[in-house]
PDB file of N, CA and C in Angstrom:
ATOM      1  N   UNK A   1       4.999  15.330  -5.147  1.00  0.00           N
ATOM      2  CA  UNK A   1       4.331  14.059  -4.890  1.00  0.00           C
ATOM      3  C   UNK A   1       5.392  12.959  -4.749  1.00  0.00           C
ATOM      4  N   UNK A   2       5.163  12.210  -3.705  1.00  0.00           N
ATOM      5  CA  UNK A   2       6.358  10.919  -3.295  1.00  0.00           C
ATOM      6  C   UNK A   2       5.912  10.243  -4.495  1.00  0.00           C
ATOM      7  N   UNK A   3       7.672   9.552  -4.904  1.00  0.00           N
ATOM      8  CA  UNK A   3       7.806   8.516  -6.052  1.00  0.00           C
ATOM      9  C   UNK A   3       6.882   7.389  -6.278  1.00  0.00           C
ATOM     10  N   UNK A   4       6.267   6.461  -7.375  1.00  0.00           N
ATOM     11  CA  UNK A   4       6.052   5.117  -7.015  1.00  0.00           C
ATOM     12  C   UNK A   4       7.010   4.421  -6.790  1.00  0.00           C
ATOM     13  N   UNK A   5       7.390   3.374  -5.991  1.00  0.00           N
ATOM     14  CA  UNK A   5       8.572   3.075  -5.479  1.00  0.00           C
ATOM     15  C   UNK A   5       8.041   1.505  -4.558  1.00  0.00           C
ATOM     16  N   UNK A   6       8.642   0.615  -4.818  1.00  0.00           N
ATOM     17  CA  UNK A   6       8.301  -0.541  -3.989  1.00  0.00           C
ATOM     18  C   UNK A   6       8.739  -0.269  -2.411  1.00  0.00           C
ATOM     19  N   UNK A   7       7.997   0.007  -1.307  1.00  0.00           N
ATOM     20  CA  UNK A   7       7.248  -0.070  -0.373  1.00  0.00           C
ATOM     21  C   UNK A   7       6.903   0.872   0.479  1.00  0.00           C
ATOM     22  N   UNK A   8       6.534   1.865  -0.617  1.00  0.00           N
ATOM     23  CA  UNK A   8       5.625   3.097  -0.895  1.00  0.00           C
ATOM     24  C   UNK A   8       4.719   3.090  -0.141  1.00  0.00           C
ATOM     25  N   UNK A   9       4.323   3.478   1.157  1.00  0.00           N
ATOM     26  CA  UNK A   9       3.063   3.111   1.204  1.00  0.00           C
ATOM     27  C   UNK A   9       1.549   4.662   0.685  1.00  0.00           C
ATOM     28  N   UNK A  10       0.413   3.947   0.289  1.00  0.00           N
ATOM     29  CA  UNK A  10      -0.701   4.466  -0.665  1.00  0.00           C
ATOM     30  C   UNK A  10      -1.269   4.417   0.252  1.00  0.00           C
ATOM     31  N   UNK A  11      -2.573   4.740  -0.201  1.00  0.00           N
ATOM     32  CA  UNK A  11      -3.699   4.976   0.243  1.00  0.00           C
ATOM     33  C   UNK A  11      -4.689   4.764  -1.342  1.00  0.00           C
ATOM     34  N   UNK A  12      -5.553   4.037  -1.417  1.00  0.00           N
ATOM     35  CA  UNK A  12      -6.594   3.776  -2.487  1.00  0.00           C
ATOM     36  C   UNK A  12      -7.872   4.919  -2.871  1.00  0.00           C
ATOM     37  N   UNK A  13      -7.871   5.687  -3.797  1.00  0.00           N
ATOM     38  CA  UNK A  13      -8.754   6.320  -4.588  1.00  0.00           C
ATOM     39  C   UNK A  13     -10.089   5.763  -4.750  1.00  0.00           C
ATOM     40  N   UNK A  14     -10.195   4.568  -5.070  1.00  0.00           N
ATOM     41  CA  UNK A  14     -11.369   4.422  -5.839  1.00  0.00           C
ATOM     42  C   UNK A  14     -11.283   2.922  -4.969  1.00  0.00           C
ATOM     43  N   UNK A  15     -12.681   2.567  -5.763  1.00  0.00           N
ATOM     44  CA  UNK A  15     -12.858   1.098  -5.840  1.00  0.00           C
ATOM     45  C   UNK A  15     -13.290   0.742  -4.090  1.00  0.00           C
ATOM     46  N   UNK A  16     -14.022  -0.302  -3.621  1.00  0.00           N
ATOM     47  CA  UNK A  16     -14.545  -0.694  -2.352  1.00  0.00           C
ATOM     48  C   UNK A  16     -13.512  -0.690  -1.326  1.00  0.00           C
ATOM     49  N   UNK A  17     -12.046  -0.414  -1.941  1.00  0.00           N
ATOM     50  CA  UNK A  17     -11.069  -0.246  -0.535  1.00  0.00           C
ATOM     51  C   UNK A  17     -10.942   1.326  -0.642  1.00  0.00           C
ATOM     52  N   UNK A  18     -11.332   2.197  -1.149  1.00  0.00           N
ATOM     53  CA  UNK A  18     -11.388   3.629  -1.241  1.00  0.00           C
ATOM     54  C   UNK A  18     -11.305   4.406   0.273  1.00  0.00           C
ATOM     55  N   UNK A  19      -9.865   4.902   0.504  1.00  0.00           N
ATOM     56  CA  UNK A  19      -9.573   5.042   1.419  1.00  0.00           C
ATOM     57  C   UNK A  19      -8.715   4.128   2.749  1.00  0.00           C
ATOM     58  N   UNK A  20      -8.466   2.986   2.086  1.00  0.00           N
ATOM     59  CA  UNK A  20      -7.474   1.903   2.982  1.00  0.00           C
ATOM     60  C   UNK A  20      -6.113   2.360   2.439  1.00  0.00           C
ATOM     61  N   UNK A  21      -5.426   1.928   3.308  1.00  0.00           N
ATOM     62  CA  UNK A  21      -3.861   2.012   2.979  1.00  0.00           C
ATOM     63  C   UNK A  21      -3.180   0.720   2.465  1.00  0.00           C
ATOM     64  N   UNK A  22      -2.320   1.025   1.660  1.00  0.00           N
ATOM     65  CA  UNK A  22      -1.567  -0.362   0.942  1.00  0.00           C
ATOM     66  C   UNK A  22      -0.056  -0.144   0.283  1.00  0.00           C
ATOM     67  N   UNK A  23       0.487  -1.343   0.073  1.00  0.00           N
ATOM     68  CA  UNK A  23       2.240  -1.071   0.256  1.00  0.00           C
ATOM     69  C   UNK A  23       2.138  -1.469  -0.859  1.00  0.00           C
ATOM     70  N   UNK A  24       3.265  -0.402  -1.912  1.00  0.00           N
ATOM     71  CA  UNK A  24       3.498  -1.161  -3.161  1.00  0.00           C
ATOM     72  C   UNK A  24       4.687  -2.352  -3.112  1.00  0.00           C
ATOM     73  N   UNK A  25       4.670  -3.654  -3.075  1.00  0.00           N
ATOM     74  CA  UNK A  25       5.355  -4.747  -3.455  1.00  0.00           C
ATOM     75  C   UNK A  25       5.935  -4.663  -4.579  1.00  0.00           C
ATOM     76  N   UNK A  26       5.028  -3.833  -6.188  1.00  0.00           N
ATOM     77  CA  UNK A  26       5.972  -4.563  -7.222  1.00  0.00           C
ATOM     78  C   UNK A  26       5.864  -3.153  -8.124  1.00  0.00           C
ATOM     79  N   UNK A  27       6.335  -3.428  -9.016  1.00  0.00           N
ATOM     80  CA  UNK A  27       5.880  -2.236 -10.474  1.00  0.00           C
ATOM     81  C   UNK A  27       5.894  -3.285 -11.509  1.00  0.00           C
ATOM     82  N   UNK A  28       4.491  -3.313 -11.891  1.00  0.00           N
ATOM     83  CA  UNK A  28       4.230  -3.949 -13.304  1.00  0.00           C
ATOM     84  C   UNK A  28       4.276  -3.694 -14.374  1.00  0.00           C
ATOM     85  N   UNK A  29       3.923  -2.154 -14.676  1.00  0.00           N
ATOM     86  CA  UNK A  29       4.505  -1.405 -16.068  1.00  0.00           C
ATOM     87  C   UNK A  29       3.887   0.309 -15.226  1.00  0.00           C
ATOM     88  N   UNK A  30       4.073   1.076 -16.570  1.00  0.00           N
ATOM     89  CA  UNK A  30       3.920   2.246 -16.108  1.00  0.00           C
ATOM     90  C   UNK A  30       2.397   2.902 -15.880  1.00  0.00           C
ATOM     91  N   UNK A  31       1.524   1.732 -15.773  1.00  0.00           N
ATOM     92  CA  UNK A  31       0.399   1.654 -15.588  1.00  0.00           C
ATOM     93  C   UNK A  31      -0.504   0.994 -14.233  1.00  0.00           C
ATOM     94  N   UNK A  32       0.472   0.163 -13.690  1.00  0.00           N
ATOM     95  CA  UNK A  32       0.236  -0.845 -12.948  1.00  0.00           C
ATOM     96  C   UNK A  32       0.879  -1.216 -11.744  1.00  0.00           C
ATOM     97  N   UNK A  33       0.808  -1.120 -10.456  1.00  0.00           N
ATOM     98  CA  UNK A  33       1.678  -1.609  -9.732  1.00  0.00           C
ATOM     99  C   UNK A  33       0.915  -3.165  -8.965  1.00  0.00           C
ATOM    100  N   UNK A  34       1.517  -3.865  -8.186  1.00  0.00           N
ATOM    101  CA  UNK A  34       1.440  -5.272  -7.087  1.00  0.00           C
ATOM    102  C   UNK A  34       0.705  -3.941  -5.421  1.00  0.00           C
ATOM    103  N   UNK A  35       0.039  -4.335  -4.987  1.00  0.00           N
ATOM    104  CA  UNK A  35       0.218  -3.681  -3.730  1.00  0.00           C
ATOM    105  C   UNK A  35      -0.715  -5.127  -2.641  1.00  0.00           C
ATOM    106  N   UNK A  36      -0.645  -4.763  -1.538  1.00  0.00           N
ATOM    107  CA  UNK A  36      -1.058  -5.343  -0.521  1.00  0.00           C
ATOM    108  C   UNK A  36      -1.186  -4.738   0.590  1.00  0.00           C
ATOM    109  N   UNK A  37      -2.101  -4.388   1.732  1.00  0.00           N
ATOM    110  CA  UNK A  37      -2.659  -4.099   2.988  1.00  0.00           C
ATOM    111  C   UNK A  37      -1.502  -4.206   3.887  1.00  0.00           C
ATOM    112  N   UNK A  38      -1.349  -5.653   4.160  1.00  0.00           N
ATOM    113  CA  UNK A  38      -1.847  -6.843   4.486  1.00  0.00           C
ATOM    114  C   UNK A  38      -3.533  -6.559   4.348  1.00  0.00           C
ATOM    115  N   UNK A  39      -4.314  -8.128   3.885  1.00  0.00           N
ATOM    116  CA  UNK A  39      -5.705  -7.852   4.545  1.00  0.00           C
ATOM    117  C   UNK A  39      -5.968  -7.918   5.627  1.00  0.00           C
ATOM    118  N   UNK A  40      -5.401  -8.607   6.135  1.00  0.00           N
ATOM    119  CA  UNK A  40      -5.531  -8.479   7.970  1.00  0.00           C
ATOM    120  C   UNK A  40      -5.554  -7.068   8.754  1.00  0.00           C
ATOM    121  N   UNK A  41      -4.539  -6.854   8.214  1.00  0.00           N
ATOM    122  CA  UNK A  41      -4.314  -5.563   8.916  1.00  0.00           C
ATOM    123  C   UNK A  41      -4.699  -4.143   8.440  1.00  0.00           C
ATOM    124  N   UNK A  42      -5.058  -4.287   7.372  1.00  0.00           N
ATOM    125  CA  UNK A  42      -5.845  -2.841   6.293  1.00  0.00           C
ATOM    126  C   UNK A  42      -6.792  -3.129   5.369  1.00  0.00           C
ATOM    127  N   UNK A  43      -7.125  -4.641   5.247  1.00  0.00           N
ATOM    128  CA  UNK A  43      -8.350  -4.668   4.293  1.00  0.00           C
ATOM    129  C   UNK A  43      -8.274  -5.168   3.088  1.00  0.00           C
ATOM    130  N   UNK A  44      -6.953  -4.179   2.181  1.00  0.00           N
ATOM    131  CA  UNK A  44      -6.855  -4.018   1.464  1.00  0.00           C
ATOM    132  C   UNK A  44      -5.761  -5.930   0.923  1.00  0.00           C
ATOM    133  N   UNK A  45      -6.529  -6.864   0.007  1.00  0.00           N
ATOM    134  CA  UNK A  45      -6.224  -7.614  -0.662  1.00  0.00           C
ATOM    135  C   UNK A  45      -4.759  -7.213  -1.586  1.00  0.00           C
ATOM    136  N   UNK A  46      -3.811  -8.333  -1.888  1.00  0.00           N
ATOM    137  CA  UNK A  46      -2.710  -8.484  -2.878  1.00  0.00           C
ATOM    138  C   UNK A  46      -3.702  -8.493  -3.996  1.00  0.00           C
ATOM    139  N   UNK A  47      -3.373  -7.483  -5.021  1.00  0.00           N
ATOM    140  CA  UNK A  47      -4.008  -7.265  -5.844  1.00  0.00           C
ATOM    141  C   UNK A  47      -2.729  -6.177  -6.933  1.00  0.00           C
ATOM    142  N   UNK A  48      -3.397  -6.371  -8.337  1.00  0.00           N
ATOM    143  CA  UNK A  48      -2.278  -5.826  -9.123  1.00  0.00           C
ATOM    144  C   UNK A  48      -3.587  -4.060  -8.992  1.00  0.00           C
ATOM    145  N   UNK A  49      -3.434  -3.102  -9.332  1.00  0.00           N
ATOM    146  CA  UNK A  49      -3.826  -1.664  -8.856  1.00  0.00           C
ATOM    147  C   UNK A  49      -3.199  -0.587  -9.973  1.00  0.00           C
ATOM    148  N   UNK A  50      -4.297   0.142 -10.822  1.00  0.00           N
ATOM    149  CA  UNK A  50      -3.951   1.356 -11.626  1.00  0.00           C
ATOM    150  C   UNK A  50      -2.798   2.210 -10.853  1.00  0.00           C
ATOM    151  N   UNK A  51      -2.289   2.681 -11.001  1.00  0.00           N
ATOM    152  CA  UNK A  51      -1.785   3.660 -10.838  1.00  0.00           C
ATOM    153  C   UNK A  51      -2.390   4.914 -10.626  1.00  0.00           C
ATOM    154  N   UNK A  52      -3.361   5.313 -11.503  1.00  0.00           N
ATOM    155  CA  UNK A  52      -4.287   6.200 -10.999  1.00  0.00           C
ATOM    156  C   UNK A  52      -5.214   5.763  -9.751  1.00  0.00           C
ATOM    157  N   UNK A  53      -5.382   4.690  -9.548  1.00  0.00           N
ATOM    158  CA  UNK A  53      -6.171   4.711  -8.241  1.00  0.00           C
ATOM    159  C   UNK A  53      -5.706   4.258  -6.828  1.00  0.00           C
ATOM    160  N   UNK A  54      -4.087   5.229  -6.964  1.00  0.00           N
ATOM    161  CA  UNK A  54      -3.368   4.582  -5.458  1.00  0.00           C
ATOM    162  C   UNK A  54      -2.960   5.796  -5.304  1.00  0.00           C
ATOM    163  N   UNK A  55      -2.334   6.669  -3.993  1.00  0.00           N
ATOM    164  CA  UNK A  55      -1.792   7.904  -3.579  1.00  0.00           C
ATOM    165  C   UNK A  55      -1.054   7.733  -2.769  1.00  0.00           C
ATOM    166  N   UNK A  56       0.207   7.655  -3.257  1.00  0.00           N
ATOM    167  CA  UNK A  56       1.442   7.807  -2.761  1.00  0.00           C
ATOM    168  C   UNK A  56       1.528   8.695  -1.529  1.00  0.00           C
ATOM    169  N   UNK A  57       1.935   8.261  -0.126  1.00  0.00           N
ATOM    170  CA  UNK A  57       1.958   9.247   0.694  1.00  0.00           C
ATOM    171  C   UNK A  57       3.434   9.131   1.073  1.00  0.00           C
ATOM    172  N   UNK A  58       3.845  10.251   2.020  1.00  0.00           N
ATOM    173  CA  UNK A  58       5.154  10.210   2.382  1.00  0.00           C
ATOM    174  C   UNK A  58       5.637   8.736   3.172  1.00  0.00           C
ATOM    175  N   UNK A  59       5.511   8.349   3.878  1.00  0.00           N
ATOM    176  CA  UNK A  59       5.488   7.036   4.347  1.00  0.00           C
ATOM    177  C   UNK A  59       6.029   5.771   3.528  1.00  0.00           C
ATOM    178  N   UNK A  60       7.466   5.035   4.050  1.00  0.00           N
ATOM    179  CA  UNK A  60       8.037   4.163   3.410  1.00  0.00           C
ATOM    180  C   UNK A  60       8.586   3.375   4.198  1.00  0.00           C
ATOM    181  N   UNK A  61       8.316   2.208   3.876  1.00  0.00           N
ATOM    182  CA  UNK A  61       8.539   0.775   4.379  1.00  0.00           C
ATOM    183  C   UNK A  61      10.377   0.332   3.828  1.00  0.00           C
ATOM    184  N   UNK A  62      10.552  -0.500   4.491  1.00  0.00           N
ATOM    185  CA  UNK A  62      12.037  -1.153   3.633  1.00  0.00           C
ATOM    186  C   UNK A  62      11.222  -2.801   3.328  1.00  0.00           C
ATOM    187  N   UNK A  63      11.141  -2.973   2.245  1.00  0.00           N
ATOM    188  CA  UNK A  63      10.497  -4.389   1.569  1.00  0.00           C
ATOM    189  C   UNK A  63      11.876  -4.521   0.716  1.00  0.00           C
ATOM    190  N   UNK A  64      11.428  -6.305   0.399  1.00  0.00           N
ATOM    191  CA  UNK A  64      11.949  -6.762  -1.210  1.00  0.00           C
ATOM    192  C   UNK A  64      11.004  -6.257  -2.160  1.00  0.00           C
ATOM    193  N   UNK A  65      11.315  -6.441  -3.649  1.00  0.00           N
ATOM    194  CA  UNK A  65      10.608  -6.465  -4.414  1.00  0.00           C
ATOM    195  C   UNK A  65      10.086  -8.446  -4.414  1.00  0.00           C
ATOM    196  N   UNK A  66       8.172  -8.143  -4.459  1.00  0.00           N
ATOM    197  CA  UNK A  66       7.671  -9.409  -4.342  1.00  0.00           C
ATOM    198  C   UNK A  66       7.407  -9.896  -2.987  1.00  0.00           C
ATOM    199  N   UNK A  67       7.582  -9.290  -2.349  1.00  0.00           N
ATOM    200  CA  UNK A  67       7.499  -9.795  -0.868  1.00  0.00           C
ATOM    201  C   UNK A  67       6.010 -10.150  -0.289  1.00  0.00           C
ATOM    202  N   UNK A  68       5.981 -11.194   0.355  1.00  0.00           N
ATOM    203  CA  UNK A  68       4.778 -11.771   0.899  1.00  0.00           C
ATOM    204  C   UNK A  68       4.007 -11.288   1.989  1.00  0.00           C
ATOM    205  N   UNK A  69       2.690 -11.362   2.090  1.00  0.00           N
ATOM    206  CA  UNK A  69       2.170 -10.752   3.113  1.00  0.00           C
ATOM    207  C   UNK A  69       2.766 -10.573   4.619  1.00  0.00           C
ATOM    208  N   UNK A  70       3.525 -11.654   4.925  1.00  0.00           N
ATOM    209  CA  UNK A  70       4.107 -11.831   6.622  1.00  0.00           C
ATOM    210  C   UNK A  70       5.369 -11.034   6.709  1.00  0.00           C
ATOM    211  N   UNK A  71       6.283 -11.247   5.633  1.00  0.00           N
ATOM    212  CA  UNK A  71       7.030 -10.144   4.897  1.00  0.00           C
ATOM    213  C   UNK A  71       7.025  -8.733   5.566  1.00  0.00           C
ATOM    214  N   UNK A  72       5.581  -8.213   4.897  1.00  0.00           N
ATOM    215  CA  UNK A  72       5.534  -6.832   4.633  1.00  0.00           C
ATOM    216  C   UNK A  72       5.185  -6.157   6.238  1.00  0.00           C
ATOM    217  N   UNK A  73       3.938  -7.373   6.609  1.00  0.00           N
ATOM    218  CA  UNK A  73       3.726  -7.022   7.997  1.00  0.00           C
ATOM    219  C   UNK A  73       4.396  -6.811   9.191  1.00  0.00           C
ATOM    220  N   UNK A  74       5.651  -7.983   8.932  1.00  0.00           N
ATOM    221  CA  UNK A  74       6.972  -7.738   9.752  1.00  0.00           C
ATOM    222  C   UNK A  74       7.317  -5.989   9.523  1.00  0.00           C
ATOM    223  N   UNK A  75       8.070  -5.953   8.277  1.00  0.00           N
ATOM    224  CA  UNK A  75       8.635  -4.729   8.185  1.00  0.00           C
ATOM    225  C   UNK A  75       7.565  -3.285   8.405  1.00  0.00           C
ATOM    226  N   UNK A  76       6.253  -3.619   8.748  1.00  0.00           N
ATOM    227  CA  UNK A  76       5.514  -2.512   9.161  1.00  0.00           C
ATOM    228  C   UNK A  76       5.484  -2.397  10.868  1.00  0.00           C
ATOM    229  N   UNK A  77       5.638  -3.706  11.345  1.00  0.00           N
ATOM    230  CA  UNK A  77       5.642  -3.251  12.543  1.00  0.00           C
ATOM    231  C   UNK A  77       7.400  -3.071  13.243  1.00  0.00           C
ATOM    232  N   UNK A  78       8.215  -3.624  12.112  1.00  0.00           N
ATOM    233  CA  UNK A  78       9.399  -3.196  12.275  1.00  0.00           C
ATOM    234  C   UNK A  78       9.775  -1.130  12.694  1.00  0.00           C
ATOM    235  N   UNK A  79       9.008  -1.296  11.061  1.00  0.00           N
ATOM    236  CA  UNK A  79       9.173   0.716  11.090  1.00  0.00           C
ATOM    237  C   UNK A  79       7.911   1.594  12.074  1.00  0.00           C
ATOM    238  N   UNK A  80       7.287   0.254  13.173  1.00  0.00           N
ATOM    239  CA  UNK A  80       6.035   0.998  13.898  1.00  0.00           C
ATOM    240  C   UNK A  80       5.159   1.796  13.253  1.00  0.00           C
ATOM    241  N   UNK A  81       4.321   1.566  12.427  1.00  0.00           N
ATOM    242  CA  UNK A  81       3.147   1.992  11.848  1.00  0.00           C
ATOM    243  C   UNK A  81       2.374   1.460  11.486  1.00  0.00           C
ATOM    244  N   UNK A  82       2.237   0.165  12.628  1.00  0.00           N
ATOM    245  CA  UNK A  82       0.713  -0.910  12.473  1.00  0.00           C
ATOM    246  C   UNK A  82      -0.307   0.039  12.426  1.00  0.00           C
ATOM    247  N   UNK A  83      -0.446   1.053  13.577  1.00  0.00           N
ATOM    248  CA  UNK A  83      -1.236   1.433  13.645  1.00  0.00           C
ATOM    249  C   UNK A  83      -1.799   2.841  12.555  1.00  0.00           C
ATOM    250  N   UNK A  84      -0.923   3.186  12.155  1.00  0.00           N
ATOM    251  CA  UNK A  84      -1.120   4.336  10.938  1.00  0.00           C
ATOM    252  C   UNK A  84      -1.465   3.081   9.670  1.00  0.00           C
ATOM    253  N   UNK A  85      -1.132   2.296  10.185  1.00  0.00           N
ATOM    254  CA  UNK A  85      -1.861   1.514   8.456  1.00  0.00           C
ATOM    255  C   UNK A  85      -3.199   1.335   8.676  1.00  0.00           C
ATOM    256  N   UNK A  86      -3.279   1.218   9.961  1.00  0.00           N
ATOM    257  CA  UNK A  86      -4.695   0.393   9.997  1.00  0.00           C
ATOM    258  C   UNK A  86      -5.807   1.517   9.738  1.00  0.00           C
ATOM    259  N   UNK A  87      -5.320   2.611  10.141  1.00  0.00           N
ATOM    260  CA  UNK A  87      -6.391   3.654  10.568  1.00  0.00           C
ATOM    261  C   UNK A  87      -6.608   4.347   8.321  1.00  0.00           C
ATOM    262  N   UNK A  88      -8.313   4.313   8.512  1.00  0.00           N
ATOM    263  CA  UNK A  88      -8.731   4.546   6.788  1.00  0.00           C
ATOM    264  C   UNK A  88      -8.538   5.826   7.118  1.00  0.00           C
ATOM    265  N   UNK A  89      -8.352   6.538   5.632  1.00  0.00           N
ATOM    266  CA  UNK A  89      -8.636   8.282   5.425  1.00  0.00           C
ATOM    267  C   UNK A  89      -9.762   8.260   4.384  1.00  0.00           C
ATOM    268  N   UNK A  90     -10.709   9.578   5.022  1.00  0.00           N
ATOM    269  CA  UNK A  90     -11.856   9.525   4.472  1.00  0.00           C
ATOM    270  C   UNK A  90     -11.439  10.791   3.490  1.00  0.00           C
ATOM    271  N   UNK A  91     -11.646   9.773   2.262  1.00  0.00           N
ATOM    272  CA  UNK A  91     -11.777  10.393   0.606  1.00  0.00           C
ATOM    273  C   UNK A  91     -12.521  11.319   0.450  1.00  0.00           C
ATOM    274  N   UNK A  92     -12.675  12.852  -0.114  1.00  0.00           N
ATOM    275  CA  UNK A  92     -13.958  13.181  -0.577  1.00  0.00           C
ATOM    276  C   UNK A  92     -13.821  13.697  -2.018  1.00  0.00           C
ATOM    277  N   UNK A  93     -14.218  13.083  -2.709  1.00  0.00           N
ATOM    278  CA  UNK A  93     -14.103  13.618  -4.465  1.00  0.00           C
ATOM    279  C   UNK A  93     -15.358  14.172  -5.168  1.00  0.00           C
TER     280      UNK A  93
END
């Protein structure tokens, strides 16, 4: 399983973005990470996020740690995968 790692990009488990993709920005403790969509572009709100309810996929961004939404969006369409962010994976649990 890929590391948690600031700009990791996930995919969400649970909760009403269940199944959006999102970049980890921060590590808050070993419980907790920062992540963000963008919402524009995946839905998915800057929001602090369990750890259990994010899935690390192979897919990695080059971010700062803390980095702002315009930030992150740059460096996604930097590494060309606007479009793999945008597109949801359907969960089945």
């Amino acid at each position: 399983m890929p590391a948690i790692e600031i700009g990791r990009i996930c995919v969400k488990t649970s909760g009403k973005e269940l199944g959006r993709k999102c970049v980890i920005i921060d590590i808050i403790d070993k419980n907790f990470v920062l992540v963000t969509g963008p919402k524009e572009l995946t839905g998915v709100k800057r929001r602090r996020a369990t750890i259990k309810h994010v899935e690390p996929l192979t897919e990695k961004i080059e971010i700062e740690k803390g980095a702002d939404d315009e930030q992150v969006l740059k460096a996604i369409e930097k590494a060309g995968k606007t479009e793999f962010m945008a597109q949801m994976i359907e969960i089945t649990l």
